[in-house]
N, C-alpha and C. Protein backbone atom coordinates (compact mmCIF):
# COMPACT_ATOMS: atom_id res chain seq x y z
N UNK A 1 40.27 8.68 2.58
CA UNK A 1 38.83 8.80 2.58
C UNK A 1 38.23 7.74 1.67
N UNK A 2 37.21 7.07 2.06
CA UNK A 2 36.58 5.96 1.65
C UNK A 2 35.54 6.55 0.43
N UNK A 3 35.34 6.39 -0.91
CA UNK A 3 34.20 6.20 -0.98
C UNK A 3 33.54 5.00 -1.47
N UNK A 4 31.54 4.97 -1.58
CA UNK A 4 31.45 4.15 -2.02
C UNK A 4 29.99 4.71 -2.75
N UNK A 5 30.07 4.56 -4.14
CA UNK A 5 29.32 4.55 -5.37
C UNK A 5 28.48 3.42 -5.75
N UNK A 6 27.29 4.17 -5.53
CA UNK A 6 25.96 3.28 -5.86
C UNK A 6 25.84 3.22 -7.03
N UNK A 7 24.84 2.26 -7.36
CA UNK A 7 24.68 2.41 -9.27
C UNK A 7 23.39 1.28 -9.39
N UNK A 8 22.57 1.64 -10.20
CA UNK A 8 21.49 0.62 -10.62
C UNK A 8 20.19 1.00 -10.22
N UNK A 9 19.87 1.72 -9.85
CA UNK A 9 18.59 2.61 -9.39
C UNK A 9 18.22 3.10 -10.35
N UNK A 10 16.69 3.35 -10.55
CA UNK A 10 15.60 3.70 -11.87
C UNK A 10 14.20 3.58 -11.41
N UNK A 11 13.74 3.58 -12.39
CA UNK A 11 12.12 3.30 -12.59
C UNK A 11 11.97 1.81 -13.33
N UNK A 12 10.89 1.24 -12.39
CA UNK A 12 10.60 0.49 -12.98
C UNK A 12 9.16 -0.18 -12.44
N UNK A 13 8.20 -1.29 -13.24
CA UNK A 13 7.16 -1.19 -12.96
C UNK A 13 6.77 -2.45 -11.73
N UNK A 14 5.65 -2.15 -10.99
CA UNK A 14 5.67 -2.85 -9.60
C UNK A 14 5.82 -4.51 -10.56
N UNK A 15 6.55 -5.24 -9.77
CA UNK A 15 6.50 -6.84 -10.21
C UNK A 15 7.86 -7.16 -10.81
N UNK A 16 8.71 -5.99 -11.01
CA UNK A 16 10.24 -6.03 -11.76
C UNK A 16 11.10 -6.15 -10.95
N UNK A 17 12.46 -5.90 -11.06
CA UNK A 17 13.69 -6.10 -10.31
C UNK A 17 14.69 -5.25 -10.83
N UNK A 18 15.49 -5.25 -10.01
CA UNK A 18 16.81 -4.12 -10.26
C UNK A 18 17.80 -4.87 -9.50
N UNK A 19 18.90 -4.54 -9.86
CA UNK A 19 19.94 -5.15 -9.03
C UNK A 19 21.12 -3.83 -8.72
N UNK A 20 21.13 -3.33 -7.65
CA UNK A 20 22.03 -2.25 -7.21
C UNK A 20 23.43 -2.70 -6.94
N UNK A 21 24.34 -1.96 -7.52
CA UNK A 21 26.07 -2.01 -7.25
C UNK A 21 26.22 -0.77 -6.06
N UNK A 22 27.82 -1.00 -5.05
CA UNK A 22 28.22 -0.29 -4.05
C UNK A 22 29.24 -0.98 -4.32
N UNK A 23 30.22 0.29 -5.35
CA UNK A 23 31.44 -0.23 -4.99
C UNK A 23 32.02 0.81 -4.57
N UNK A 24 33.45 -0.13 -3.88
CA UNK A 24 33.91 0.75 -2.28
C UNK A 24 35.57 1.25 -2.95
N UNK A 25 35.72 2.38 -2.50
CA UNK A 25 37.40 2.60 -3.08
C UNK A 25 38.41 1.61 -2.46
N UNK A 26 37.93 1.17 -1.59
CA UNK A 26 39.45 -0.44 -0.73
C UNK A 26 38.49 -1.32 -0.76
N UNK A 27 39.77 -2.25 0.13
CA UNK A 27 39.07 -3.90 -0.25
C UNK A 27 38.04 -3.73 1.03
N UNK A 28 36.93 -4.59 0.61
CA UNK A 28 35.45 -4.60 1.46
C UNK A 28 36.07 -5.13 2.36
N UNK A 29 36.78 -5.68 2.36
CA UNK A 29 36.78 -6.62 4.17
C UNK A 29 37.98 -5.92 4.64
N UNK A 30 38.44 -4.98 4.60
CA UNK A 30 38.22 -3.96 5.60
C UNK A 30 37.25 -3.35 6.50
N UNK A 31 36.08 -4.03 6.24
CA UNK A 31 34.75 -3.50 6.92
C UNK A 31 34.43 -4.48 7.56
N UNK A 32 33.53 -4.38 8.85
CA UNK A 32 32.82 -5.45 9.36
C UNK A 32 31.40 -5.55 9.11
N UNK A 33 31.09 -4.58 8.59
CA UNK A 33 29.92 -5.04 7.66
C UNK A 33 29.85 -3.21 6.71
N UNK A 34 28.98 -4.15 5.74
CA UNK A 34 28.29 -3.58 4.61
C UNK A 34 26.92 -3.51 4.26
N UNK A 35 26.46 -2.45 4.26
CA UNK A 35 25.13 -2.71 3.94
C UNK A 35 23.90 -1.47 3.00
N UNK A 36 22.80 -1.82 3.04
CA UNK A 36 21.69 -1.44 2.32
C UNK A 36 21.17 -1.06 3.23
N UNK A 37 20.53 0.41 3.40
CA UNK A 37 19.23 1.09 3.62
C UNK A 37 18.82 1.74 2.73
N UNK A 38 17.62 2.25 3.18
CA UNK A 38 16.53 2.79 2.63
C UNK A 38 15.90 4.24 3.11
N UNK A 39 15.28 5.21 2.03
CA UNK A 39 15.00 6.36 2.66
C UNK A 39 13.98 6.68 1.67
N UNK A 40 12.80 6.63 2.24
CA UNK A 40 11.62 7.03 1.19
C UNK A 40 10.96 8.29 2.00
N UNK A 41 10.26 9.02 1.24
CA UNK A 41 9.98 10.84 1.63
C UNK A 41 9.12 10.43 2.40
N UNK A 42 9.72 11.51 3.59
CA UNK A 42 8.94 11.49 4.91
C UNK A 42 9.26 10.69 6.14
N UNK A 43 9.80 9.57 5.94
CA UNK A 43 10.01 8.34 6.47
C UNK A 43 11.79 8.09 7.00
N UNK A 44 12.04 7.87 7.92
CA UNK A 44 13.14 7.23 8.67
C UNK A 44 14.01 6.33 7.67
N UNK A 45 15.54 6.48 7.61
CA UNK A 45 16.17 5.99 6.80
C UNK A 45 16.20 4.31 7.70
N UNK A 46 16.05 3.24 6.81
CA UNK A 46 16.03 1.93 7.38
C UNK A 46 16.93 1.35 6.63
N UNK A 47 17.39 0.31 8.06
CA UNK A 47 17.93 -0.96 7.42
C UNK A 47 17.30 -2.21 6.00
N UNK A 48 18.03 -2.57 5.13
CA UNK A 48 17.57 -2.86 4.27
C UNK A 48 17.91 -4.56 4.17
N UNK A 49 19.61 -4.63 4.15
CA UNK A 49 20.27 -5.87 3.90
C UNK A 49 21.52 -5.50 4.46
N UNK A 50 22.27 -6.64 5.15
CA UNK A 50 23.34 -6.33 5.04
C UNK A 50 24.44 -7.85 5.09
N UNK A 51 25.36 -7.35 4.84
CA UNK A 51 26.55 -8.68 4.24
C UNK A 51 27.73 -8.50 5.37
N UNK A 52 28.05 -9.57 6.29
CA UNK A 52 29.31 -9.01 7.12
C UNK A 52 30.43 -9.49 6.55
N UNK A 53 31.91 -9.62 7.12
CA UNK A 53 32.78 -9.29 6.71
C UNK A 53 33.14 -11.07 6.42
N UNK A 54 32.77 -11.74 7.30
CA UNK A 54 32.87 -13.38 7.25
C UNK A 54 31.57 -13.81 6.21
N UNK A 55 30.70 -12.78 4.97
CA UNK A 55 30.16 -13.02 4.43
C UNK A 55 28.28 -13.65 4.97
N UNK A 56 27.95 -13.64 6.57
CA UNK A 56 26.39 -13.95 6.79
C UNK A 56 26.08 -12.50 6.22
N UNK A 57 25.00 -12.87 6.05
CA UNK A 57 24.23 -11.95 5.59
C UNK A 57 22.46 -12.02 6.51
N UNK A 58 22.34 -10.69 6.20
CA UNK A 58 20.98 -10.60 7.18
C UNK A 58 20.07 -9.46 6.14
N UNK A 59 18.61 -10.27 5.81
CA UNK A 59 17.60 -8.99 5.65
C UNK A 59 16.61 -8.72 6.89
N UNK A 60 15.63 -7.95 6.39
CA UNK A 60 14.53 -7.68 7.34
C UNK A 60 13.66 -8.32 6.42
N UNK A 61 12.39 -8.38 7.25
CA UNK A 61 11.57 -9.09 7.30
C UNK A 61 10.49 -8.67 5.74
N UNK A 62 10.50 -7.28 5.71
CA UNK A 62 10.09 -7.14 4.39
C UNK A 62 10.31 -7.05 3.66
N UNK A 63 11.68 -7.66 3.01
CA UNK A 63 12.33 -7.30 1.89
C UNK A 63 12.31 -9.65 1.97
N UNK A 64 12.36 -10.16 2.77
CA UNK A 64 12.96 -11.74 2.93
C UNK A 64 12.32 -12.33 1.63
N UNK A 65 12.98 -12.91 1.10
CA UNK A 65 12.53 -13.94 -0.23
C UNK A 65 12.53 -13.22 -1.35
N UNK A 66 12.76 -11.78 -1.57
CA UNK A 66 12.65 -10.79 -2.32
C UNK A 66 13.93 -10.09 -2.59
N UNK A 67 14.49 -9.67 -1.91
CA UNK A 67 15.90 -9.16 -1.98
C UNK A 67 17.12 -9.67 -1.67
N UNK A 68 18.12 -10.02 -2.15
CA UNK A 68 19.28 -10.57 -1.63
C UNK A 68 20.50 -10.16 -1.88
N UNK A 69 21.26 -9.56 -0.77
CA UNK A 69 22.80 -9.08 -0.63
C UNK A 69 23.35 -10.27 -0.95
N UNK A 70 24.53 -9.42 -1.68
CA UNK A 70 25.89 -10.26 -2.23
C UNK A 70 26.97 -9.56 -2.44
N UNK A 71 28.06 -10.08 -2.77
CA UNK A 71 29.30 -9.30 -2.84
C UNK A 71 30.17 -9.72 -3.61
N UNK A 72 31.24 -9.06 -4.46
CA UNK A 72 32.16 -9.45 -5.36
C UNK A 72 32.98 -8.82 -4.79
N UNK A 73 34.45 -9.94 -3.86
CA UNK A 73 35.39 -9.39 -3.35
C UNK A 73 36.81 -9.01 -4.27
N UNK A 74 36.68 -9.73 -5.43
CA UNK A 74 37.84 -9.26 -6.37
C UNK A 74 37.18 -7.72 -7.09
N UNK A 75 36.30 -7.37 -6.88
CA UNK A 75 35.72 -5.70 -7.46
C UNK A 75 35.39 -4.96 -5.96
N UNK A 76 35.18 -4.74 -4.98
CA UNK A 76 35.04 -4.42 -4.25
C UNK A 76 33.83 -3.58 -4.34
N UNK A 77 33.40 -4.61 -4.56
CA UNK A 77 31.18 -4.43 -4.69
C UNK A 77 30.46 -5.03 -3.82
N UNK A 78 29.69 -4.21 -3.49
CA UNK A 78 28.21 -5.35 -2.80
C UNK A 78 27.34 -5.34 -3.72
N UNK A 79 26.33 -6.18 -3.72
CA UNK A 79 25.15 -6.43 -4.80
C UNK A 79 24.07 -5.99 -3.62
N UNK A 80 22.54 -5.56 -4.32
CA UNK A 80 21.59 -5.91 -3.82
C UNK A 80 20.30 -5.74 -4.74
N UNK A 81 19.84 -7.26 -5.37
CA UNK A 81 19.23 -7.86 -6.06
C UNK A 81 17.93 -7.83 -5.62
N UNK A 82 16.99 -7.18 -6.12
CA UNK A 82 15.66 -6.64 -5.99
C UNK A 82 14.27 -7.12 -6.98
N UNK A 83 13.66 -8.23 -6.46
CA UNK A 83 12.92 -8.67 -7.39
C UNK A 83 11.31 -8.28 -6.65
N UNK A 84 10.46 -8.75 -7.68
CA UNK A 84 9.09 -8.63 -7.01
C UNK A 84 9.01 -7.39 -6.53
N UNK A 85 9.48 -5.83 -7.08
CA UNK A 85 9.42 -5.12 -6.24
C UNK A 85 7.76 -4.49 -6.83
N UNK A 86 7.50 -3.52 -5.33
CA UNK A 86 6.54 -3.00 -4.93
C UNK A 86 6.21 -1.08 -5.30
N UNK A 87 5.20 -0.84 -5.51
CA UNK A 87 5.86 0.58 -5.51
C UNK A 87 6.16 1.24 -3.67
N UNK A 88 5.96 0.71 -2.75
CA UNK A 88 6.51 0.55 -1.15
C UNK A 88 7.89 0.49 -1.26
N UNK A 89 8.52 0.35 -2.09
CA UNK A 89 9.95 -0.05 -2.09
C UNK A 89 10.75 0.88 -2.52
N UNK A 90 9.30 2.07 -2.92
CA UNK A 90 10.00 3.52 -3.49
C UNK A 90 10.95 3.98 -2.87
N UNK A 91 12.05 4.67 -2.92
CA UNK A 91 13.07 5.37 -2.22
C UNK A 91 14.74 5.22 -2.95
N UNK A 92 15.35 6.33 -1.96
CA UNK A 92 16.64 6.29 -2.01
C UNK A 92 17.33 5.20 -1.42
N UNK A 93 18.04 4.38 -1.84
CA UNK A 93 18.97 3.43 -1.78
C UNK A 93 20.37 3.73 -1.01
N UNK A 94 20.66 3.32 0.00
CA UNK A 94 21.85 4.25 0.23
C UNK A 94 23.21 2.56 0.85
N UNK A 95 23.87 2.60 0.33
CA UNK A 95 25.29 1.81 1.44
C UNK A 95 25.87 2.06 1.90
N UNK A 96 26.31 1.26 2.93
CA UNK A 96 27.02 1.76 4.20
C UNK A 96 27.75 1.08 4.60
N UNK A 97 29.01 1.26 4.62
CA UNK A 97 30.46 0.18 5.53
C UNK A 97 30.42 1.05 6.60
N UNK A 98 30.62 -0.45 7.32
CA UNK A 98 31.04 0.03 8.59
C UNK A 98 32.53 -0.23 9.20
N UNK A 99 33.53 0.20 8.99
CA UNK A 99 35.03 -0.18 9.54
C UNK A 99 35.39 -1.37 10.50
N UNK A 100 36.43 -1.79 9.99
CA UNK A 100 36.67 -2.45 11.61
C UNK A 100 37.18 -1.77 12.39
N UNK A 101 38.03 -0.75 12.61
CA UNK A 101 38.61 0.16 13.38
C UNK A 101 37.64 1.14 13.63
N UNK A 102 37.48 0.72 15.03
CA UNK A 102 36.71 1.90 15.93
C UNK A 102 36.88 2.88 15.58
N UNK A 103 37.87 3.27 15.60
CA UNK A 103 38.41 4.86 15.47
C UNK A 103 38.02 5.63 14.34
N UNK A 104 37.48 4.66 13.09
CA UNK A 104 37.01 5.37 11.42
C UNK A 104 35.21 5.30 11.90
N UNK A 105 34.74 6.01 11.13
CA UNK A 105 33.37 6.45 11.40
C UNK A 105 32.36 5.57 9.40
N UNK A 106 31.40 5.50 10.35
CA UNK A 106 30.90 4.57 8.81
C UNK A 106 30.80 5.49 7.74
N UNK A 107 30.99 4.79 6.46
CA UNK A 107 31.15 5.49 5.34
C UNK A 107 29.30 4.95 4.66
N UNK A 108 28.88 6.31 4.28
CA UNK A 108 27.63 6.17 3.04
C UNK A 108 28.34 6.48 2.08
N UNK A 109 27.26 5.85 0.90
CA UNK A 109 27.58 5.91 -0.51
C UNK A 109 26.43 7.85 -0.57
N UNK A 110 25.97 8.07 -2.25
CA UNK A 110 25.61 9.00 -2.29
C UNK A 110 23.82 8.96 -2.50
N UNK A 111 23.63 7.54 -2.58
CA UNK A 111 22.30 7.01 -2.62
C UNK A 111 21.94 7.06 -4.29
N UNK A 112 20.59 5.65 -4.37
CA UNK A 112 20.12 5.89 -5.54
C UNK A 112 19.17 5.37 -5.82
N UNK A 113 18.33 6.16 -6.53
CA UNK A 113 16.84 6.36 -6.51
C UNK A 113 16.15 5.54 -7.02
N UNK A 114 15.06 5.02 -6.37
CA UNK A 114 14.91 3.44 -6.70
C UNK A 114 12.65 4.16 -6.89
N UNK A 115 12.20 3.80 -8.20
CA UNK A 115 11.17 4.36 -8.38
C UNK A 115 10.55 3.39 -9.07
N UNK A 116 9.28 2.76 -7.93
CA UNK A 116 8.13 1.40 -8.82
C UNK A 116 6.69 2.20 -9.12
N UNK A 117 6.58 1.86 -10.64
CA UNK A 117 5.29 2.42 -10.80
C UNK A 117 4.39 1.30 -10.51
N UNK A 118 3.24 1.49 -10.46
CA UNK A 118 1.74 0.27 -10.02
C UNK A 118 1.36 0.63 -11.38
């Protein structure tokens, strides 16, 4: 059983940054991708960032120039580096591998709480 442990989530005030850890119990590239969503109250858990296994990486459109996935393959971490944030950016933080073997089902982390005051 996989897990993977978030870390770096808090309060902090709109215009700051945080930088979130997901580290995974095996080596990341066992996965074909890794990634960041999002879950703020009320609202649909979303895609956030994500890092594939050959290392592209992809955000969405509202996070671009602002947030950036990364990864440390000798710790078996992903990064996701959060600047300029918004209090919009409020929410639970959650990561997610996705296996390369069909047959394993994606693993979430336990999420972490990411809170911008204005």
């Amino acid at each position: 059983q996989v897990q993977l442990v978030e870390s770096g989530g808090g309060l902090v005030q709109a215009g700051g940054s945080l930088r979130l850890s997901c580290a995974a119990s095996r080596s990341i590239f066992s996965f074909s991708v890794m990634g960041w969503y999002r879950q703020a109250p009320g609202k649909p858990r979303e895609l956030v960032a994500a890092i594939t296994r050959s290392g592209s990486t992809n955000s969405v459109d509202f996070v671009k120039g602002r947030f950036t996935i990364s990864r440390d393959s000798t710790k078996n971490t992903v990064y996701l580096q959060m600047n300029s944030l918004t209090p919009e950016d409020t929410a639970v933080y959650y990561c997610n591998a996705a296996p390369l073997l069909a047959s394993e089902f994606d693993y979430w982390g336990q999420g972490t709480q990411v809170t911008v005051s204005s």
